[in-house]
Protein backbone atom coordinates (compact mmCIF):
# COMPACT_ATOMS: atom_id res chain seq x y z
CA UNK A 1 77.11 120.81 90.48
CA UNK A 2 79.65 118.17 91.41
CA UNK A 3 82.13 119.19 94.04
CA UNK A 4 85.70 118.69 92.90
CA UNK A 5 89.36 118.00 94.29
CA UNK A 6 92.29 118.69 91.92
CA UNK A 7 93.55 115.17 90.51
CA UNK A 8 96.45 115.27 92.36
CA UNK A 9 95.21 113.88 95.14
CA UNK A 10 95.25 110.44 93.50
CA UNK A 11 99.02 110.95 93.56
CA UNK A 12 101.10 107.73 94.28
CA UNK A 13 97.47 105.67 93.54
CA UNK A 14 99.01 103.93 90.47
CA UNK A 15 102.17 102.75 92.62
CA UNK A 16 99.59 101.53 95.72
CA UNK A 17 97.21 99.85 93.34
CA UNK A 18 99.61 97.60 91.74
CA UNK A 19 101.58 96.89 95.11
CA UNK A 20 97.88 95.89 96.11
CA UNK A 21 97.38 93.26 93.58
CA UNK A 22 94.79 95.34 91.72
CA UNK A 23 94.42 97.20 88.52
CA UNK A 24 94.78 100.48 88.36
CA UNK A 25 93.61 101.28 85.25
CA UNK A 26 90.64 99.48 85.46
CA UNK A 27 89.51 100.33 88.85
CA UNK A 28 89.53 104.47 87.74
CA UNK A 29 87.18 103.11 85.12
CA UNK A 30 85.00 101.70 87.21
CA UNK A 31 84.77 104.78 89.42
CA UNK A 32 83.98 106.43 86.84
CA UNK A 33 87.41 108.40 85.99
CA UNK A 34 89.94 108.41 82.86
CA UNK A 35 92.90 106.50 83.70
CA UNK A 36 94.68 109.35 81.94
CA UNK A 37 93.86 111.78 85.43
CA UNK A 38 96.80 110.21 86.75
CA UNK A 39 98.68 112.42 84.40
CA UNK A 40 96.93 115.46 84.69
CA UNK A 41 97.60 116.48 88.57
CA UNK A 42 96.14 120.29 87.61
CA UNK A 43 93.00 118.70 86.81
CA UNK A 44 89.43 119.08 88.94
CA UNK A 45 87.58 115.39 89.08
CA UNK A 46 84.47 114.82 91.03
CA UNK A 47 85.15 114.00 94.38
CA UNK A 48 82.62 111.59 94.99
CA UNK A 49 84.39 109.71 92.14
CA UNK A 50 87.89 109.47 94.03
CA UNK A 51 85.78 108.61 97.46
CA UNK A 52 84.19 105.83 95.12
CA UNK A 53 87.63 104.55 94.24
CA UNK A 54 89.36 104.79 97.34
CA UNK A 55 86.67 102.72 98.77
CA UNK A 56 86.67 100.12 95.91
CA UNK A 57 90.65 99.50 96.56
CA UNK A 58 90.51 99.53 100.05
CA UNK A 59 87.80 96.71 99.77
CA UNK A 60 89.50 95.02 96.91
CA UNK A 61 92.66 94.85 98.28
CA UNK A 62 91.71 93.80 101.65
CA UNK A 63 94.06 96.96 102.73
CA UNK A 64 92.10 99.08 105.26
CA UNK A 65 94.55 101.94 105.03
CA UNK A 66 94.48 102.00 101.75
CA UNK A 67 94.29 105.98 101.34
CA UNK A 68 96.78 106.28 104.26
CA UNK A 69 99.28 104.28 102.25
CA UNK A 70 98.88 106.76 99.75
CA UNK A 71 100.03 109.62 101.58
CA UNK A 72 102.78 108.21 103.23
CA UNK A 73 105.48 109.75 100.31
CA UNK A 74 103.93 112.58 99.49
CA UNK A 75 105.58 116.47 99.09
CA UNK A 76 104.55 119.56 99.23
CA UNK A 77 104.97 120.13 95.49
CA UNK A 78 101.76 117.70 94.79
CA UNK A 79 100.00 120.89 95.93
CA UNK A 80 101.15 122.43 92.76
CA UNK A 81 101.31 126.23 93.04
CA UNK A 82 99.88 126.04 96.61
CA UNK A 83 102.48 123.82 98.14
CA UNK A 84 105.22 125.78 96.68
CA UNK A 85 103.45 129.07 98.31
CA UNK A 86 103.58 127.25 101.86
CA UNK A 87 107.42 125.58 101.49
CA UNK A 88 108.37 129.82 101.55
CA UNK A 89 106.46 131.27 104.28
CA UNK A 90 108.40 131.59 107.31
CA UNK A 91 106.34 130.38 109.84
CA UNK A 92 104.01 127.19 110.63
CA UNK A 93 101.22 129.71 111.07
CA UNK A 94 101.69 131.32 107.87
CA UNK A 95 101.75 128.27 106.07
CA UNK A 96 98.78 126.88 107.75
CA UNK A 97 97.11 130.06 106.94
CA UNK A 98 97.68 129.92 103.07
CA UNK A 99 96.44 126.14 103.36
CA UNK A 100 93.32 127.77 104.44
CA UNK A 101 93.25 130.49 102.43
CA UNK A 102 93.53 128.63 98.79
CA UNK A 103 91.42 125.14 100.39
CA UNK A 104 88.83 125.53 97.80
CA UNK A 105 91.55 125.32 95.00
CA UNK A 106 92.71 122.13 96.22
CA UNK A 107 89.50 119.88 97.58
CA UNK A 108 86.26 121.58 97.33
CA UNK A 109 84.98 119.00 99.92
CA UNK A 110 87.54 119.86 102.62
CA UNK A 111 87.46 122.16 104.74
CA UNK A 112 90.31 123.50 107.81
CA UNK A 113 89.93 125.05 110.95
CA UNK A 114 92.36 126.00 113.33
CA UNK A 115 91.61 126.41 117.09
CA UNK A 116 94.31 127.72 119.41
CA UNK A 117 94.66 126.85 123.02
CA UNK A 118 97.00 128.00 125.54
CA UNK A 119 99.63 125.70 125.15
CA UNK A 120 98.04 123.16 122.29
CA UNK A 121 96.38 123.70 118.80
CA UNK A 122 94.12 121.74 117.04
CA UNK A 123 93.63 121.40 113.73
CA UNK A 124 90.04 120.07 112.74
CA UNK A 125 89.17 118.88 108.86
CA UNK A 126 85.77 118.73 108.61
CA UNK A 127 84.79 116.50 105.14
CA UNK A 128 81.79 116.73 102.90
CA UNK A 129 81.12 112.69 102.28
CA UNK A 130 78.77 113.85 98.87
CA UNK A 131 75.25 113.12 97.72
CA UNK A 132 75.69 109.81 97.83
CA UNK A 133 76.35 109.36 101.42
CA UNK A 134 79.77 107.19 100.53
CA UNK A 135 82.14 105.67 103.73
CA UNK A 136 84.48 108.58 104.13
CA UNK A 137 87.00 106.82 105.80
CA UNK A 138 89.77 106.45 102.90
CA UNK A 139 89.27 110.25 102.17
CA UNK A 140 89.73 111.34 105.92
CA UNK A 141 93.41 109.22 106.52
CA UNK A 142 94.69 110.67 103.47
CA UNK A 143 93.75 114.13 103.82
CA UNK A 144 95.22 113.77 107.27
CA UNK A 145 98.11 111.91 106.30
CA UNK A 146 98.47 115.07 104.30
CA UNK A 147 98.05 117.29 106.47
CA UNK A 148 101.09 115.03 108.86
CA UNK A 149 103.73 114.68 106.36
CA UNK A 150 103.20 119.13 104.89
CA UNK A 151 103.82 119.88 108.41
CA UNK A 152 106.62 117.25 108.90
CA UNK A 153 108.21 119.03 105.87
CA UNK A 154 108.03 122.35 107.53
CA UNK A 155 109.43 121.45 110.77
CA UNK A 156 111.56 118.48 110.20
CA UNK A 157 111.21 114.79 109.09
CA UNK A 158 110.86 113.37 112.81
CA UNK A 159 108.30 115.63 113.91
CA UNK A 160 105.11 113.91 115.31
CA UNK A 161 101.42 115.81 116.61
CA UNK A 162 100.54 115.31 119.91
CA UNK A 163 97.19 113.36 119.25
CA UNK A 164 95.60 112.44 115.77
CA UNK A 165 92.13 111.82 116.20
CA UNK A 166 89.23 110.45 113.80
CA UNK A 167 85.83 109.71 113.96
CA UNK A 168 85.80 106.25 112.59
CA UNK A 169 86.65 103.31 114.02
CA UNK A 170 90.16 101.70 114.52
CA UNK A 171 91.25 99.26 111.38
CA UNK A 172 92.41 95.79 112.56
CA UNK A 173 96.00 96.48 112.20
CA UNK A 174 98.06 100.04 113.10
CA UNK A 175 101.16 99.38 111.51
CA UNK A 176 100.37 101.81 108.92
CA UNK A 177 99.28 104.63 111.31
CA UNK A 178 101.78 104.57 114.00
CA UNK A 179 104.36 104.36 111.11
CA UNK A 180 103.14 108.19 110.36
CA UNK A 181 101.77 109.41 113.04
CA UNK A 182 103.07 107.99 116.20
CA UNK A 183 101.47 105.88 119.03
CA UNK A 184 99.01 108.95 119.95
CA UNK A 185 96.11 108.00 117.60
CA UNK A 186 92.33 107.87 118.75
CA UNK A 187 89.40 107.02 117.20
CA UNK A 188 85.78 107.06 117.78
CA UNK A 189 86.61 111.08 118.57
CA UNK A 190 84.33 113.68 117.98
CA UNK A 191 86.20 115.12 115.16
CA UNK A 192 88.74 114.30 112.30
CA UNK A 193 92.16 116.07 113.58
CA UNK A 194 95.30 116.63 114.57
CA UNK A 195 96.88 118.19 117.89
CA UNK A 196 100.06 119.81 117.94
CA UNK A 197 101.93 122.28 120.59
CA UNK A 198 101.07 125.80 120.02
CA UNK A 199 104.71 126.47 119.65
CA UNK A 200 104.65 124.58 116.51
CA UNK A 201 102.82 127.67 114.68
CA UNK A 202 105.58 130.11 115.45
CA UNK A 203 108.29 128.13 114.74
CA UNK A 204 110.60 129.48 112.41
CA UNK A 205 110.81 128.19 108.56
CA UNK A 206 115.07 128.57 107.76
CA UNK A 207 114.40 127.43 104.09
CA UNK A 208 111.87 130.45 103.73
CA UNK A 209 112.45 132.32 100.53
CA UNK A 210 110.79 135.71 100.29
CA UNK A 211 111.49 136.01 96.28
CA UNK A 212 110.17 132.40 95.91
CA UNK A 213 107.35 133.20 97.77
CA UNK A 214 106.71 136.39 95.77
CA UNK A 215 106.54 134.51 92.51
CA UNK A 216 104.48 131.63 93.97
CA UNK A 217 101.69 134.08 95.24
CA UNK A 218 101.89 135.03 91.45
CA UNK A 219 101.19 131.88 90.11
CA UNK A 220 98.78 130.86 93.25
CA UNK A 221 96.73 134.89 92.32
CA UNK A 222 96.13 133.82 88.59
CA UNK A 223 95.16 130.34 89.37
CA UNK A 224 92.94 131.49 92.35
CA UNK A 225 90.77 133.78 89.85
CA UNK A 226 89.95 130.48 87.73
CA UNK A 227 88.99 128.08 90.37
CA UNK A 228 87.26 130.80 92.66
CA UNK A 229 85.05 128.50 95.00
CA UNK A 230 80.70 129.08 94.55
CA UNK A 231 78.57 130.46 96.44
CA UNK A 232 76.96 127.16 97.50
CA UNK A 233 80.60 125.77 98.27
CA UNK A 234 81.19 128.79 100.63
CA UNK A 235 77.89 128.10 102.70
CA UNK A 236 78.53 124.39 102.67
CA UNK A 237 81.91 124.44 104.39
CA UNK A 238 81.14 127.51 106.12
CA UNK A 239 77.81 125.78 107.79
CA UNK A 240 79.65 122.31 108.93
CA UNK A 241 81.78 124.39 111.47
CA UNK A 242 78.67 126.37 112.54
CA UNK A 243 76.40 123.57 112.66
CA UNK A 244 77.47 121.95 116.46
CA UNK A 245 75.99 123.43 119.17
CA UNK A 246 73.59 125.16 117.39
CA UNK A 247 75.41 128.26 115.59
CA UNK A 248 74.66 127.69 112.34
CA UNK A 249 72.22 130.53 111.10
CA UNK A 250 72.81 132.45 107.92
CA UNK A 251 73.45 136.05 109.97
CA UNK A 252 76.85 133.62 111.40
CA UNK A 253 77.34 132.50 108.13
CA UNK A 254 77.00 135.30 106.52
CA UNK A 255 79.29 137.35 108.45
CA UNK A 256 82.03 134.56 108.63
CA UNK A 257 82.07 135.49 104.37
CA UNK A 258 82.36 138.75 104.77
CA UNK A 259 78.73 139.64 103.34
CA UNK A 260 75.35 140.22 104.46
CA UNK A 261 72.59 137.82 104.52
CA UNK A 262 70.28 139.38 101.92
CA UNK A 263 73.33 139.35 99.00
CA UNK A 264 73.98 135.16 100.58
CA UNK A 265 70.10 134.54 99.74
CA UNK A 266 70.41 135.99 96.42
CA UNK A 267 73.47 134.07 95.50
CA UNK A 268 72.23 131.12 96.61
CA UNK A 269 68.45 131.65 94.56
CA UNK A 270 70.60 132.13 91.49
CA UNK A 271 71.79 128.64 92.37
CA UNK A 272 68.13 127.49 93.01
CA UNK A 273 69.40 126.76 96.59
CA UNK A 274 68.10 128.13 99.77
CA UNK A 275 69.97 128.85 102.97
CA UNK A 276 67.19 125.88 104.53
CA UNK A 277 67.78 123.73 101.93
CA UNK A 278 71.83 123.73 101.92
CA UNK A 279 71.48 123.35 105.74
CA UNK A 280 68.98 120.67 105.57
CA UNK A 281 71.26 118.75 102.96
CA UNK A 282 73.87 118.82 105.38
CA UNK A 283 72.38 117.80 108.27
CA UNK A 284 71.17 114.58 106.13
CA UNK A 285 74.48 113.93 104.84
CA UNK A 286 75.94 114.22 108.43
CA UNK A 287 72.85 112.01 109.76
CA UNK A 288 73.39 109.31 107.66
CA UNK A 289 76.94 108.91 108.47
CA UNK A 290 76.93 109.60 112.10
CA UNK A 291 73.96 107.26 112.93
CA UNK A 292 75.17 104.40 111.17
CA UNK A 293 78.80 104.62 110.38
CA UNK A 294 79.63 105.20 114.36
CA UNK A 295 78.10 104.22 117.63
CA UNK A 296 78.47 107.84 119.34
CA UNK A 297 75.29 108.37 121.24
CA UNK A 298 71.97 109.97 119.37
CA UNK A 299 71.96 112.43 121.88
CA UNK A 300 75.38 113.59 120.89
CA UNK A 301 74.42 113.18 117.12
CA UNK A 302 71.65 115.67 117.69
CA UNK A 303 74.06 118.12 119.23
CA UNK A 304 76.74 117.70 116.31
CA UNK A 305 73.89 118.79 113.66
CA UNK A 306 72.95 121.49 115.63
CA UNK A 307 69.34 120.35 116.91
CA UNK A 308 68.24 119.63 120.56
CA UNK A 309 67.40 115.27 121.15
CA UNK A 310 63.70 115.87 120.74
CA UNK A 311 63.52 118.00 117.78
CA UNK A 312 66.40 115.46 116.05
CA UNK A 313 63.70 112.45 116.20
CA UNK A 314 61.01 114.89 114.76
CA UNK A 315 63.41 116.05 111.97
CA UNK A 316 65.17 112.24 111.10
CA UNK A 317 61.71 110.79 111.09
CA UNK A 318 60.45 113.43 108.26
CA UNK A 319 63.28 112.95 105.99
CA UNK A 320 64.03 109.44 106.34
CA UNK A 321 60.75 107.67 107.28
CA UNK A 322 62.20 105.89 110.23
CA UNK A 323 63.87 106.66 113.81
CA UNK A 324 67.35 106.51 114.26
CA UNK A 325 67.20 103.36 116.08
CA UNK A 326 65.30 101.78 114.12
CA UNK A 327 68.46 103.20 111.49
CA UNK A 328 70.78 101.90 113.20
CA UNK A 329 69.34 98.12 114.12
CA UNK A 330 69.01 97.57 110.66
CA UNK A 331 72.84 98.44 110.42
């Protein structure tokens, strides 16, 4: 089953594309998506598709920000329902909560984590690249870009995070990125994120509307019970924030859903998936992209998919019939 994003996320591609020199209209065909999505912002496409495009226009338009340019104008009411449900909450940390909350609703391949400090907080996306191991760069500066410009709406146009970090490597020109997120920007970090000042969470919201909010949790409540996330797309974004260090195991899993393991294998074997095999599907997705999309060290890539050095060469040898050096030369 495809994992999907709501169409809305291609918001402001139309504008870009033709700015770029390209056609629109006939690069959605030839990712594989109806021109006609860019009308339909309610709709769920496949997200592989829109990681398919963003990567064609990026190459096509020489423009290596391509999906940061796209997020540069946009609101919270792209969310739809969601966004209007965080513009009324009257704190940071309420809205960031109810981002988390109705994720799944939004991009099925995203997934947020927020981890407080004592005087900073970061906030991690982790991102499922798909089963065709596609670059997720595009996908990862506009989720971010996002993620900047919600929380710039919240607390005021010339806010700015402490750090952004990414996991790729740095495009040839910044322009684009200091533009939106300040001189603070790192890459070749160990996550995709942003840091902010823990005071930003409690910060009050004077625009909050209880009534509004009232009615949007309405509208978010009957929505929710329509686009109600799998089983297998609980597990998935539930293992890639276990999986460092070694924590992923279905008891972890299990009790970060709220259930017990025996009812998460029987969900899953009505899916004809196993806790192994989602785990294992992961782990090759996150291989393929670590060892040759980035220089960290294998060491450290062995650590970020949960195994120890030695039993990483035993395990990348078996499911991809070469070492990870010998992976990465031919890169």
């Amino acid at each position: 089953m495809a994992t999907l994003v709501r169409a809305a996320c291609l918001t402001n591609y139309r504008e870009i594309a033709i700015g770029s020199g390209l056609n629109p209209e006939r690069m959605l065909l030839d990712a594989g998506l109806s021109p006609g999505v860019l009308d339909e912002p309610d709709l769920m496409i496949p997200v592989e598709r829109v990681g398919r495009l963003l990567q064609a226009s990026a190459h096509a338009s020489s423009i290596e920000c391509f999906g940061l340019c796209m997020a540069r104008s946009r609101f919270l009411s792209n969310l739809g329902a969601v966004g209007l449900l965080i513009r009324d909450q009257p704190t940071l940390r309420d809205s960031l909560n109810v981002l988390m909350r109705y994720q799944a609703m939004l991009n099925g391949a995203l997934t947020l984590a927020i981890e407080e400090h004592e005087k900073i907080v970061v906030i991690r996306e982790v991102l499922i690249a798909g089963s065709t191991h596609q670059p997720t760069r595009q996908r990862v500066e506009l989720a971010l870009g996002v993620m900047v410009r919600i929380v710039q709406q919240l607390l005021g146009s010339d806010w700015r995070p402490r750090r952004v970090c990414f996991e790729h490597a740095p495009p040839k020109d910044l322009a684009t990125h200091v533009q939106l997120f300040g001189h603070a920007i790192e890459f070749n970090r160990e996550f995709n994120g942003i840091v902010c000042s823990r005071a930003d969470l409690d910060t009050r919201n004077p625009s909050a509307d209880p009534a509004m909010a009232r009615y949007a949790q309405q509208l978010v409540d009957a929505s929710f019970r329509q686009h109600l996330a799998s089983m297998l797309d609980d597990v998935r974004r539930t293992a890639l924030l276990l999986l460092p260090g070694g924590r992923c195991s279905i008891e972890k899993v299990s009790e970060q859903l709220g259930l017990v393991p025996r009812t998460v294998q029987r969900r899953l074997a009505e899916q004809s998936q196993s806790f192994s095999s989602v785990v294992n599907d992961l782990r090759k997705e996150l291989a393929v992209r670590y060892v040759n999309e980035s220089d960290r060290p294998l060491n450290e890539v062995a650590d970020l998919l949960g195994l120890t050095p030695s039993s990483f060469s035993r395990w990348y040898q078996s499911q991809f019939n070469c070492s990870a050096k010998e992976s990465r030369a031919r890169q």
